[in-house]
C-alpha atoms as a PDB file:
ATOM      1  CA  UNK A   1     245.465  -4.099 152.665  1.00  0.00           C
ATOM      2  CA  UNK A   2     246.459  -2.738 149.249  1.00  0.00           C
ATOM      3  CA  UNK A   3     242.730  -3.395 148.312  1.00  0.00           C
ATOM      4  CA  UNK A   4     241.230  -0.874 151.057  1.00  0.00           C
ATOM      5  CA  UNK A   5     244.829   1.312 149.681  1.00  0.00           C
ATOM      6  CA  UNK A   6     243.812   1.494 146.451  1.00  0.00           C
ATOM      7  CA  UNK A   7     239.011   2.155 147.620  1.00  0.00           C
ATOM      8  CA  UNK A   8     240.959   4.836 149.758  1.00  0.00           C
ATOM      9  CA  UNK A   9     242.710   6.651 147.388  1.00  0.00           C
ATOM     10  CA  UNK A  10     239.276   7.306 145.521  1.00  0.00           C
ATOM     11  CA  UNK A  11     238.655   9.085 148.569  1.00  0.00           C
ATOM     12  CA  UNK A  12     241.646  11.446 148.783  1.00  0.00           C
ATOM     13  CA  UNK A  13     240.071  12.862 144.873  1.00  0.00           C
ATOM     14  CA  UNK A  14     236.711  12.617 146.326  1.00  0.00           C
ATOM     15  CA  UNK A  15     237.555  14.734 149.222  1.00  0.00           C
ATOM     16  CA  UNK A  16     239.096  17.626 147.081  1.00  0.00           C
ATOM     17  CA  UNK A  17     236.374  17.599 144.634  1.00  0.00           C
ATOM     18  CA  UNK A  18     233.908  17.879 147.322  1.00  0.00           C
ATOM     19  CA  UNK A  19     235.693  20.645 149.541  1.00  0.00           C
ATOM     20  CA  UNK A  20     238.791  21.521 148.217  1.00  0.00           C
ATOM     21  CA  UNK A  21     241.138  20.080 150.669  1.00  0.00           C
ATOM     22  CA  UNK A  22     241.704  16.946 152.818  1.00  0.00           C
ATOM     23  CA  UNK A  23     243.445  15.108 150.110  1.00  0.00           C
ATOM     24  CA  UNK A  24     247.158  14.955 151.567  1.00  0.00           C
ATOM     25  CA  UNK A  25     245.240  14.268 154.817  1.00  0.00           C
ATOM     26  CA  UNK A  26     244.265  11.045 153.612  1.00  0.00           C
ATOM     27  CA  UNK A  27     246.950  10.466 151.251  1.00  0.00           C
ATOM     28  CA  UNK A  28     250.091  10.192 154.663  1.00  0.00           C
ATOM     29  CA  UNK A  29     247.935   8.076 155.929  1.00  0.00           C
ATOM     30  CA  UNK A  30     247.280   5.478 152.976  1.00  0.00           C
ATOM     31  CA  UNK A  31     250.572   5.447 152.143  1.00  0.00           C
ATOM     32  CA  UNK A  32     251.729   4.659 155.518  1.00  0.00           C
ATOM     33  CA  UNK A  33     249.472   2.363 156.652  1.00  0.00           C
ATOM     34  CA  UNK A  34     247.965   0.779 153.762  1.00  0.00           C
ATOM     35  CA  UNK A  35     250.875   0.714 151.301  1.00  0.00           C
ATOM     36  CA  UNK A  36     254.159   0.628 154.200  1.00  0.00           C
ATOM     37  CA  UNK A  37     255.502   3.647 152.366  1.00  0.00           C
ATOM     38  CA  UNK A  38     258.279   5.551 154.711  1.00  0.00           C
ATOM     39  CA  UNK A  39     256.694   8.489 156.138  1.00  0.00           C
ATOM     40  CA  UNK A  40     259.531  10.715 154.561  1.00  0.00           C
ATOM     41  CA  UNK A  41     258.780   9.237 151.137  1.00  0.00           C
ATOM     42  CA  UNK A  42     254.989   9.263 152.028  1.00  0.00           C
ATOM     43  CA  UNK A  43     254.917  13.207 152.480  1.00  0.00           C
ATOM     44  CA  UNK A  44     257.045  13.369 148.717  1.00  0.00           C
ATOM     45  CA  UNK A  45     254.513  10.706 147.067  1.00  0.00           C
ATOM     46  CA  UNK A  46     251.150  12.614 148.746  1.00  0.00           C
ATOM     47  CA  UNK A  47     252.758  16.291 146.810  1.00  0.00           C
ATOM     48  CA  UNK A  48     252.772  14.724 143.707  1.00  0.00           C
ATOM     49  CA  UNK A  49     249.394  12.874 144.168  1.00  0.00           C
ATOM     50  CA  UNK A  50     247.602  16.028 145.726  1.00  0.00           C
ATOM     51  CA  UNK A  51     249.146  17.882 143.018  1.00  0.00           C
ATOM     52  CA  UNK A  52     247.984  16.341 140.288  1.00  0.00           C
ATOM     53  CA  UNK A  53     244.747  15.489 141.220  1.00  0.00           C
ATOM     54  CA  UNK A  54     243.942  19.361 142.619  1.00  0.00           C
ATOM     55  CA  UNK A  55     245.261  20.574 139.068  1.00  0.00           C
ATOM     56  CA  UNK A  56     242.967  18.432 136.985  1.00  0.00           C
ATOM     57  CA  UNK A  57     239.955  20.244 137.419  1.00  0.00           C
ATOM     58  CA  UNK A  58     241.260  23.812 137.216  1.00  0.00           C
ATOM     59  CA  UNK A  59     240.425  24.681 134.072  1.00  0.00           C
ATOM     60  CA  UNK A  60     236.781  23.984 134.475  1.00  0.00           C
ATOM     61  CA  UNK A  61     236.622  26.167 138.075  1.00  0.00           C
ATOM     62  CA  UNK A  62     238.226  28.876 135.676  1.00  0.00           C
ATOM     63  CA  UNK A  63     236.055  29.280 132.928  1.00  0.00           C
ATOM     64  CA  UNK A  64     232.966  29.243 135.907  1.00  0.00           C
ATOM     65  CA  UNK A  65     235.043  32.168 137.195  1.00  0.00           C
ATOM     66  CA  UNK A  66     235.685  30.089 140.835  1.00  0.00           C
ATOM     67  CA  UNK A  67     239.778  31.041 140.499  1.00  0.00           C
ATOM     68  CA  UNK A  68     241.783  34.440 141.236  1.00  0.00           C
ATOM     69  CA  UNK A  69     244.775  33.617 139.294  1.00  0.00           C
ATOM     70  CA  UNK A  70     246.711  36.752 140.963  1.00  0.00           C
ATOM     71  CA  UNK A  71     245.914  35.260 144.235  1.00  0.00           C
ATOM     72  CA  UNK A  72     246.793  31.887 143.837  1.00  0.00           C
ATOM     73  CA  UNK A  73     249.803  33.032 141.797  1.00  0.00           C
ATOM     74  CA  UNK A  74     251.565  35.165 144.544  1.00  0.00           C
ATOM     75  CA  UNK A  75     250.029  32.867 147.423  1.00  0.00           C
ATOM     76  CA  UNK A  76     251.292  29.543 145.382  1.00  0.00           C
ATOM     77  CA  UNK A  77     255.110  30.835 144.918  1.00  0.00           C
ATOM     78  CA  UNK A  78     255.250  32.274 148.044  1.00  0.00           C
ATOM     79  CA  UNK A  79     254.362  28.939 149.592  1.00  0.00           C
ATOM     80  CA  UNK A  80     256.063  26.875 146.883  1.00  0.00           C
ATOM     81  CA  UNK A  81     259.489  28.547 148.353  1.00  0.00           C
ATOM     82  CA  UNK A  82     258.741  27.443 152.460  1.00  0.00           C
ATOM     83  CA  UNK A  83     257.680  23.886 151.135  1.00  0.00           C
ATOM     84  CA  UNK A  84     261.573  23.282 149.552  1.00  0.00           C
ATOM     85  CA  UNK A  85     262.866  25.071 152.623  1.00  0.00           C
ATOM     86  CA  UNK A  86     260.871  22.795 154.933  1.00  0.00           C
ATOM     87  CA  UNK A  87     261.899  20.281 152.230  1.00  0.00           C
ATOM     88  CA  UNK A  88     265.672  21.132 151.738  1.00  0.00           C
ATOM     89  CA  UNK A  89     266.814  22.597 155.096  1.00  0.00           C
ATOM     90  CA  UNK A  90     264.117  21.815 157.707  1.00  0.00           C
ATOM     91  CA  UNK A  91     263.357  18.268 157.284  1.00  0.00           C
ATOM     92  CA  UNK A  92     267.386  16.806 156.999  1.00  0.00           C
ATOM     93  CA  UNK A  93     268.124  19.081 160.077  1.00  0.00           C
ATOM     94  CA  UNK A  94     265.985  16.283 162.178  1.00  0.00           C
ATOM     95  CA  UNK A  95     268.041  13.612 163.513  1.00  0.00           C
ATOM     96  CA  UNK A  96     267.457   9.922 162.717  1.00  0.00           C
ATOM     97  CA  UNK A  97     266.674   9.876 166.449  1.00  0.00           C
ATOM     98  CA  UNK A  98     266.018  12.425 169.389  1.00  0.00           C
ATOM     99  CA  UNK A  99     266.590  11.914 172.831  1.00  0.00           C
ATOM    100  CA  UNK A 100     264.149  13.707 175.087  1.00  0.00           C
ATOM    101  CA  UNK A 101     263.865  13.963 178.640  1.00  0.00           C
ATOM    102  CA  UNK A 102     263.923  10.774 180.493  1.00  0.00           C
ATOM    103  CA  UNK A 103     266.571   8.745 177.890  1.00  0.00           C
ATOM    104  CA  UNK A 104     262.766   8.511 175.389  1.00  0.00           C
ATOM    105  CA  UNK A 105     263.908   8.248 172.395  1.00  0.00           C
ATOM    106  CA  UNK A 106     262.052   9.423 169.267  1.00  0.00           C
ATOM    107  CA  UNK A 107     262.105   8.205 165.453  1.00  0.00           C
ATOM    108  CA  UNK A 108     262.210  11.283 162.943  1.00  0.00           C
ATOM    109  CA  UNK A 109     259.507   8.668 161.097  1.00  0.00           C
ATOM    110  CA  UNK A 110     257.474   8.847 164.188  1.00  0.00           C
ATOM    111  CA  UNK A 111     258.035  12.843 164.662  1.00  0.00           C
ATOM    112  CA  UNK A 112     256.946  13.299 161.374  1.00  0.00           C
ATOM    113  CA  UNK A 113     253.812  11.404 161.998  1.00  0.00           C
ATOM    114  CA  UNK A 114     253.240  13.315 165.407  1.00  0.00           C
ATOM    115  CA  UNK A 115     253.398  16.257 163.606  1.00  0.00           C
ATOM    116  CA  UNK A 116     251.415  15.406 160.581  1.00  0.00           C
ATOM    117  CA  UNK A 117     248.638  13.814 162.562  1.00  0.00           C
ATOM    118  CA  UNK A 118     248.136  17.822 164.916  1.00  0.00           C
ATOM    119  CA  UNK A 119     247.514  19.415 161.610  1.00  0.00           C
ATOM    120  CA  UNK A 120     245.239  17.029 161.325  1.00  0.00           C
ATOM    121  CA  UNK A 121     243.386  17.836 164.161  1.00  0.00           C
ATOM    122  CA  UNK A 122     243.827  21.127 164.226  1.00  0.00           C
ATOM    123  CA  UNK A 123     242.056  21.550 160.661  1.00  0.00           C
ATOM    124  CA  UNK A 124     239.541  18.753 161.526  1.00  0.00           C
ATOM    125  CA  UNK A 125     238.333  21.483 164.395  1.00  0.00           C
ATOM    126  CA  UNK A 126     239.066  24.094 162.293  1.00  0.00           C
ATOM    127  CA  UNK A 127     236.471  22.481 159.962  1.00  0.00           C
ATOM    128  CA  UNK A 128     234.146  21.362 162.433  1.00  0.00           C
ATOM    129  CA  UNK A 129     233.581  25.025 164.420  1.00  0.00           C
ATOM    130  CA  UNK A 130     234.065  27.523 162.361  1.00  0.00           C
ATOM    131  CA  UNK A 131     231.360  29.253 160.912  1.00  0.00           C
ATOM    132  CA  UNK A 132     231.364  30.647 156.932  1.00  0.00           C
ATOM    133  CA  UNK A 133     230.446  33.887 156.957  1.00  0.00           C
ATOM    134  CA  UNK A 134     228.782  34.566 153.318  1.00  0.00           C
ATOM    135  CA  UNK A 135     230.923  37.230 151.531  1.00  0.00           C
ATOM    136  CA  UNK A 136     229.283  39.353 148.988  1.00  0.00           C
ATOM    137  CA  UNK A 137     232.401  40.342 146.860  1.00  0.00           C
ATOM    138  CA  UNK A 138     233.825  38.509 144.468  1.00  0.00           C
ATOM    139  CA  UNK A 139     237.001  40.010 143.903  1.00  0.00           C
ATOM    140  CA  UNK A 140     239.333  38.820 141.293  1.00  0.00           C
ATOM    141  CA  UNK A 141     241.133  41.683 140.129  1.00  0.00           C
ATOM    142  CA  UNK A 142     243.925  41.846 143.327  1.00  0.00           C
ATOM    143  CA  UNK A 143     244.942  40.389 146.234  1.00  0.00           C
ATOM    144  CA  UNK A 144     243.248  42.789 149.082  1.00  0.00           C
ATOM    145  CA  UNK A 145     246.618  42.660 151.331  1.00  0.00           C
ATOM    146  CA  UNK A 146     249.492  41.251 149.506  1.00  0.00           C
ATOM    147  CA  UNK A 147     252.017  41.360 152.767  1.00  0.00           C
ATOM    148  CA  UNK A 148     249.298  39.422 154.098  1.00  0.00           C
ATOM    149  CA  UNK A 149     248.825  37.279 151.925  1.00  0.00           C
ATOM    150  CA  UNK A 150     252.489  36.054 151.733  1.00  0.00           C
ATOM    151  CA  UNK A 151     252.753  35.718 155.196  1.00  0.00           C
ATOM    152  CA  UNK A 152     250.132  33.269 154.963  1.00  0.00           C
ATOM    153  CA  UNK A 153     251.521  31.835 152.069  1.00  0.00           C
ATOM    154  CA  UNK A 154     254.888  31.233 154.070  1.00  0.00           C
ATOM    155  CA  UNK A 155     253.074  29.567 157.080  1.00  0.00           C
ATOM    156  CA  UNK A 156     251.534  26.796 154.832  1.00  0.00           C
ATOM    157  CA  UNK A 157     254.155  25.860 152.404  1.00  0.00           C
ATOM    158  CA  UNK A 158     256.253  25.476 155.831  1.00  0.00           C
ATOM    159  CA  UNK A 159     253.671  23.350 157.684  1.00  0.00           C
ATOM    160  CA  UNK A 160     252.821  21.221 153.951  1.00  0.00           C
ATOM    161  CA  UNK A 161     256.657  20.597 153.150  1.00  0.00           C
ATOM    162  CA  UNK A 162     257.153  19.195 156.616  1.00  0.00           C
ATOM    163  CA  UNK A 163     253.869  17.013 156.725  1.00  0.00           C
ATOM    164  CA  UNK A 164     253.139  16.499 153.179  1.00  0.00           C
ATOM    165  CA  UNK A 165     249.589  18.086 153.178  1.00  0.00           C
ATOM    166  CA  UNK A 166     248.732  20.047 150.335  1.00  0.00           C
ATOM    167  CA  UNK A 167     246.845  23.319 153.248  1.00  0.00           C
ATOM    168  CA  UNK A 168     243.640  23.301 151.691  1.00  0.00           C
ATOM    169  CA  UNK A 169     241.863  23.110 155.098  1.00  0.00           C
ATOM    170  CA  UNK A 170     244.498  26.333 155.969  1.00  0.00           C
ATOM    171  CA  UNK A 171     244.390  28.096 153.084  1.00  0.00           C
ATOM    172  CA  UNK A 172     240.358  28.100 152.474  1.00  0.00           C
ATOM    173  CA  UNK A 173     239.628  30.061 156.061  1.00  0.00           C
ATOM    174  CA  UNK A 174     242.693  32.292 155.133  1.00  0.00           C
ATOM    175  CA  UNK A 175     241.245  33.477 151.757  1.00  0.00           C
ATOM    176  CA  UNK A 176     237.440  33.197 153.734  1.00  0.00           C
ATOM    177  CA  UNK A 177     238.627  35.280 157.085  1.00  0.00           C
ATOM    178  CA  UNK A 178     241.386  37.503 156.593  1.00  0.00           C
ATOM    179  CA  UNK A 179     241.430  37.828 152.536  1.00  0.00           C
ATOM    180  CA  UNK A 180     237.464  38.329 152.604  1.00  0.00           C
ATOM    181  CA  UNK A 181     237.248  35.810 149.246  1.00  0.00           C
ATOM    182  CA  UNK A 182     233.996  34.456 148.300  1.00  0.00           C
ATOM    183  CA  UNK A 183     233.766  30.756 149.407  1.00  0.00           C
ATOM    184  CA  UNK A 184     233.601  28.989 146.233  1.00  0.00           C
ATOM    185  CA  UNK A 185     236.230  31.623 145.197  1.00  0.00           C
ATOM    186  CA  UNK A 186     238.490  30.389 147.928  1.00  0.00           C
ATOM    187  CA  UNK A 187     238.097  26.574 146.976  1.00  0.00           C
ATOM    188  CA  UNK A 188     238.821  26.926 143.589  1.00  0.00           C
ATOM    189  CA  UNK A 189     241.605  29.180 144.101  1.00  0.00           C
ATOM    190  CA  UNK A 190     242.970  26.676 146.778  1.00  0.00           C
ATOM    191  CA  UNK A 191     243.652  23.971 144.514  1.00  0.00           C
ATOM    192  CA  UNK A 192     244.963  25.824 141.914  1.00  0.00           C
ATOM    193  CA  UNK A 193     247.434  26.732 145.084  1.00  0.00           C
ATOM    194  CA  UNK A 194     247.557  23.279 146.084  1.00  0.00           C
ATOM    195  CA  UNK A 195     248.819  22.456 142.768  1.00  0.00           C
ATOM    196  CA  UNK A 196     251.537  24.837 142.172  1.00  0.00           C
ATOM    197  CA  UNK A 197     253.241  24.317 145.748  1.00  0.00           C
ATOM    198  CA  UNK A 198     252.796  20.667 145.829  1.00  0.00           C
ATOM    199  CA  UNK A 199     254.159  19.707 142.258  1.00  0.00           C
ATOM    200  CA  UNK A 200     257.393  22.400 142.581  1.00  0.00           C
ATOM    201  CA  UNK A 201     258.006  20.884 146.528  1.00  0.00           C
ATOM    202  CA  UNK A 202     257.739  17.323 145.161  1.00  0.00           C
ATOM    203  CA  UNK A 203     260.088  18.108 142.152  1.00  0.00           C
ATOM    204  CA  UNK A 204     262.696  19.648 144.063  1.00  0.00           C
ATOM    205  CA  UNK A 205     262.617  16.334 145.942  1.00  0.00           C
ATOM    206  CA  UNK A 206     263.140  14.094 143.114  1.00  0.00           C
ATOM    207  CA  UNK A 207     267.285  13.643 143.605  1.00  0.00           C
ATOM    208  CA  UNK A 208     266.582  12.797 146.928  1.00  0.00           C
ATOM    209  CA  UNK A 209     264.259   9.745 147.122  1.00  0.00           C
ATOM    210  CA  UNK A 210     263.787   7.108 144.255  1.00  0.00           C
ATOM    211  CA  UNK A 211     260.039   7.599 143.926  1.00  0.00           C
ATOM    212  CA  UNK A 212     257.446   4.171 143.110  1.00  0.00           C
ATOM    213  CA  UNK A 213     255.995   5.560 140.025  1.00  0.00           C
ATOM    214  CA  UNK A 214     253.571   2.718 139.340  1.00  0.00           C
ATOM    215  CA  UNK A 215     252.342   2.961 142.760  1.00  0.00           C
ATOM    216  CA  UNK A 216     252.440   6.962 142.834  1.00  0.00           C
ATOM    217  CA  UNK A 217     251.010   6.867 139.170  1.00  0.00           C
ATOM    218  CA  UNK A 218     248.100   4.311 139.877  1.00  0.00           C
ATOM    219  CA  UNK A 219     247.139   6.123 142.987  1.00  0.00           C
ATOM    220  CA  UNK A 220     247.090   9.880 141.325  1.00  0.00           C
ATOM    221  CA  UNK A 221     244.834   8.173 138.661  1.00  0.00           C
ATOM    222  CA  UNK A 222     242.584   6.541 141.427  1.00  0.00           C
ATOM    223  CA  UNK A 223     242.207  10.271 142.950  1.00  0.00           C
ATOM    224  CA  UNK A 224     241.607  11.998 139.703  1.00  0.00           C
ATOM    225  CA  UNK A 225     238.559   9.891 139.229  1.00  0.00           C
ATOM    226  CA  UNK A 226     237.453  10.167 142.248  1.00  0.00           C
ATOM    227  CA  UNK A 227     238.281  14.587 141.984  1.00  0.00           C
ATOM    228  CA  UNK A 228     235.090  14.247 139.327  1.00  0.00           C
ATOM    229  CA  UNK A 229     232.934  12.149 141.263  1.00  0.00           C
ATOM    230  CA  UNK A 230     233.314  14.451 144.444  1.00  0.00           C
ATOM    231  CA  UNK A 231     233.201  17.650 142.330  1.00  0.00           C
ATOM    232  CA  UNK A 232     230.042  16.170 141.125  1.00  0.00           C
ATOM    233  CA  UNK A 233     228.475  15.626 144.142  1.00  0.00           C
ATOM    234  CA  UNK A 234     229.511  18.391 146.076  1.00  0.00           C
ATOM    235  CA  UNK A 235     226.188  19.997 144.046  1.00  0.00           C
ATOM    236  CA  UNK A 236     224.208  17.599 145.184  1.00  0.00           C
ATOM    237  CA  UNK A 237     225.001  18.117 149.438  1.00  0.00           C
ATOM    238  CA  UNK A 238     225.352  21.541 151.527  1.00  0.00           C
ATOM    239  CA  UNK A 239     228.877  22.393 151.775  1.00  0.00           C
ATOM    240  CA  UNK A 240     228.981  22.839 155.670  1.00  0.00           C
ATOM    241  CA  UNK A 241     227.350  19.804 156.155  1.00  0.00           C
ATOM    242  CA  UNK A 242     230.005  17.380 153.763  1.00  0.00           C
ATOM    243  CA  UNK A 243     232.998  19.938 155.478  1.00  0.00           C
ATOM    244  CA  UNK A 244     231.799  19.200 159.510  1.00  0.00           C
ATOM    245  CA  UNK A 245     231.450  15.557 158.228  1.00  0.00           C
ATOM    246  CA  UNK A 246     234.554  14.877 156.915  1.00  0.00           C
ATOM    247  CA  UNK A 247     235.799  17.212 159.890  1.00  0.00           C
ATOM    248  CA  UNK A 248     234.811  14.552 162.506  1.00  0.00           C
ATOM    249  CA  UNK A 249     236.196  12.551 160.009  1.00  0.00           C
ATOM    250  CA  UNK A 250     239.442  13.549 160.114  1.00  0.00           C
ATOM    251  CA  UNK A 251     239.643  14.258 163.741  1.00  0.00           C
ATOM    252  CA  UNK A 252     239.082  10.412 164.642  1.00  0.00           C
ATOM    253  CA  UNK A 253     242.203   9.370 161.772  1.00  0.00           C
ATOM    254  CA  UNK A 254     244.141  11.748 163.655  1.00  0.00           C
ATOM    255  CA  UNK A 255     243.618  10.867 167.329  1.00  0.00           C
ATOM    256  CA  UNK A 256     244.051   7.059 165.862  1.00  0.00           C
ATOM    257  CA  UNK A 257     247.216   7.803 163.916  1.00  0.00           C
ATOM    258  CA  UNK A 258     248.665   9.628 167.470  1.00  0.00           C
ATOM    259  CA  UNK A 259     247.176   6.589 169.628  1.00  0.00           C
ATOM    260  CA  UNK A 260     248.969   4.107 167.201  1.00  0.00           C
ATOM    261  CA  UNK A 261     252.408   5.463 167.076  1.00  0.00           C
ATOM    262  CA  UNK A 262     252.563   6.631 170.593  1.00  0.00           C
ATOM    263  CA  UNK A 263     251.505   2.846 171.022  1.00  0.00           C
ATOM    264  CA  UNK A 264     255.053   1.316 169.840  1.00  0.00           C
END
């Protein structure tokens, strides 16, 4: 299994270099399944990995002009703070166990999963349906609604601390929709994003868990190679087409992951 763990994680780099997202939304899953990581630990290990591999090819989306540091700044703090709340205050007030109606019992482990495998969904439709509208500006000067703009931020570092994805598929239609940023705008600034929340919500996790480091380190490297290979080809296809792919994509890993642990 560690074989089809390690051809997987390829794909996690692959998938950010492509679209600017759906690494973490591979990463849970690897982890769980492929490598029997705890799904606490699993959501700690994916920041890091995510992290690392969406920072890595910053510098090149910069000099192409394809970040707004002022918008990933203020959006990448602001979210950076709700993913060590989620993190610090949300995540240890679950119980080992919850009793629901009917004496059913529930695993935080298998809550967590629950919950990670909806955003799936959710930004697997998200990807499939909506439509990019082409935006003519280009602004990088300022954020065009700052309130906005955190409030947004605040919603995704929540939902990533809990579920240990980076928000790429949440943040791009935020910056598209409501922050009216170019697409390839959006992307880049997304993982610079990505980057800053996920590496300062994994560190402040660091005295809690007693991270793998070969395994986290040989799986970042695995999806940094694989960040230039998709980054390369993402010239090469439309962009809607490889993002309603991978959206049906993701939508069957996470009616499989809900099938499987409702299944125990």
């Amino acid at each position: 299994m560690e074989i089809f763990g390690y051809l997987a994680s390829v794909l996690t780099g692959v998938s950010l270099g492509m679209i600017g997202g759906g690494g973490s939304i591979l990463t849970v899953p690897i982890l769980v399944y492929l490598f029997a990581v705890d799904p606490q630990n699993a959501t700690a290990y994916s920041l890091f990995i995510v992290g690392i591999t969406s920072l890595s090819g910053i510098l090149s989306l910069y000099k192409t002009g394809f970040v707004n540091l002022k918008i990933a700044l203020l959006f990448g703090l602001s979210s950076s703070v709700a993913v060590v709340f989620a993190r610090k205050v949300i995540l240890p007030a679950i119980p080992p166990e919850l009793l629901l109606a009917d004496n059913m019992i529930i695993s935080r482990s298998l809550l967590i999963m629950l919950f990670f495998a909806t955003v799936m969904i959710a930004a697997a439709l998200l990807m499939v349906f909506r439509k990019d509208k082409p935006f003519e500006n280009n602004q990088n000067d300022s954020p065009a609604n700052q309130n906005l703009i955190v409030a947004e931020a605040i919603l995704v570092g929540t939902i990533s601390g809990i579920s240990g994805a980076g928000g790429g598929f949440l943040i791009i239609p935020f910056l598209t929709i409501l922050n009216k940023v170019e697409i390839k705008t959006a992307i880049g600034t997304s993982l610079l994003i990505i980057g800053i929340q996920s590496m300062l919500g994994f560190l402040s996790e660091l005295n809690a868990i007693k991270p793998d480091w070969a395994l986290i380190l040989e799986i970042t490297l695995l999806s940094v190679s694989g960040f230039f290979v998709g980054n390369y080809l993402s010239h090469k296809f439309s962009g809607t087409l490889l993002k309603h792919t991978f959206g049906w994509f993701v939508l069957c890993i996470g009616i499989y992951i809900i099938l499987k642990e409702l299944a125990y």
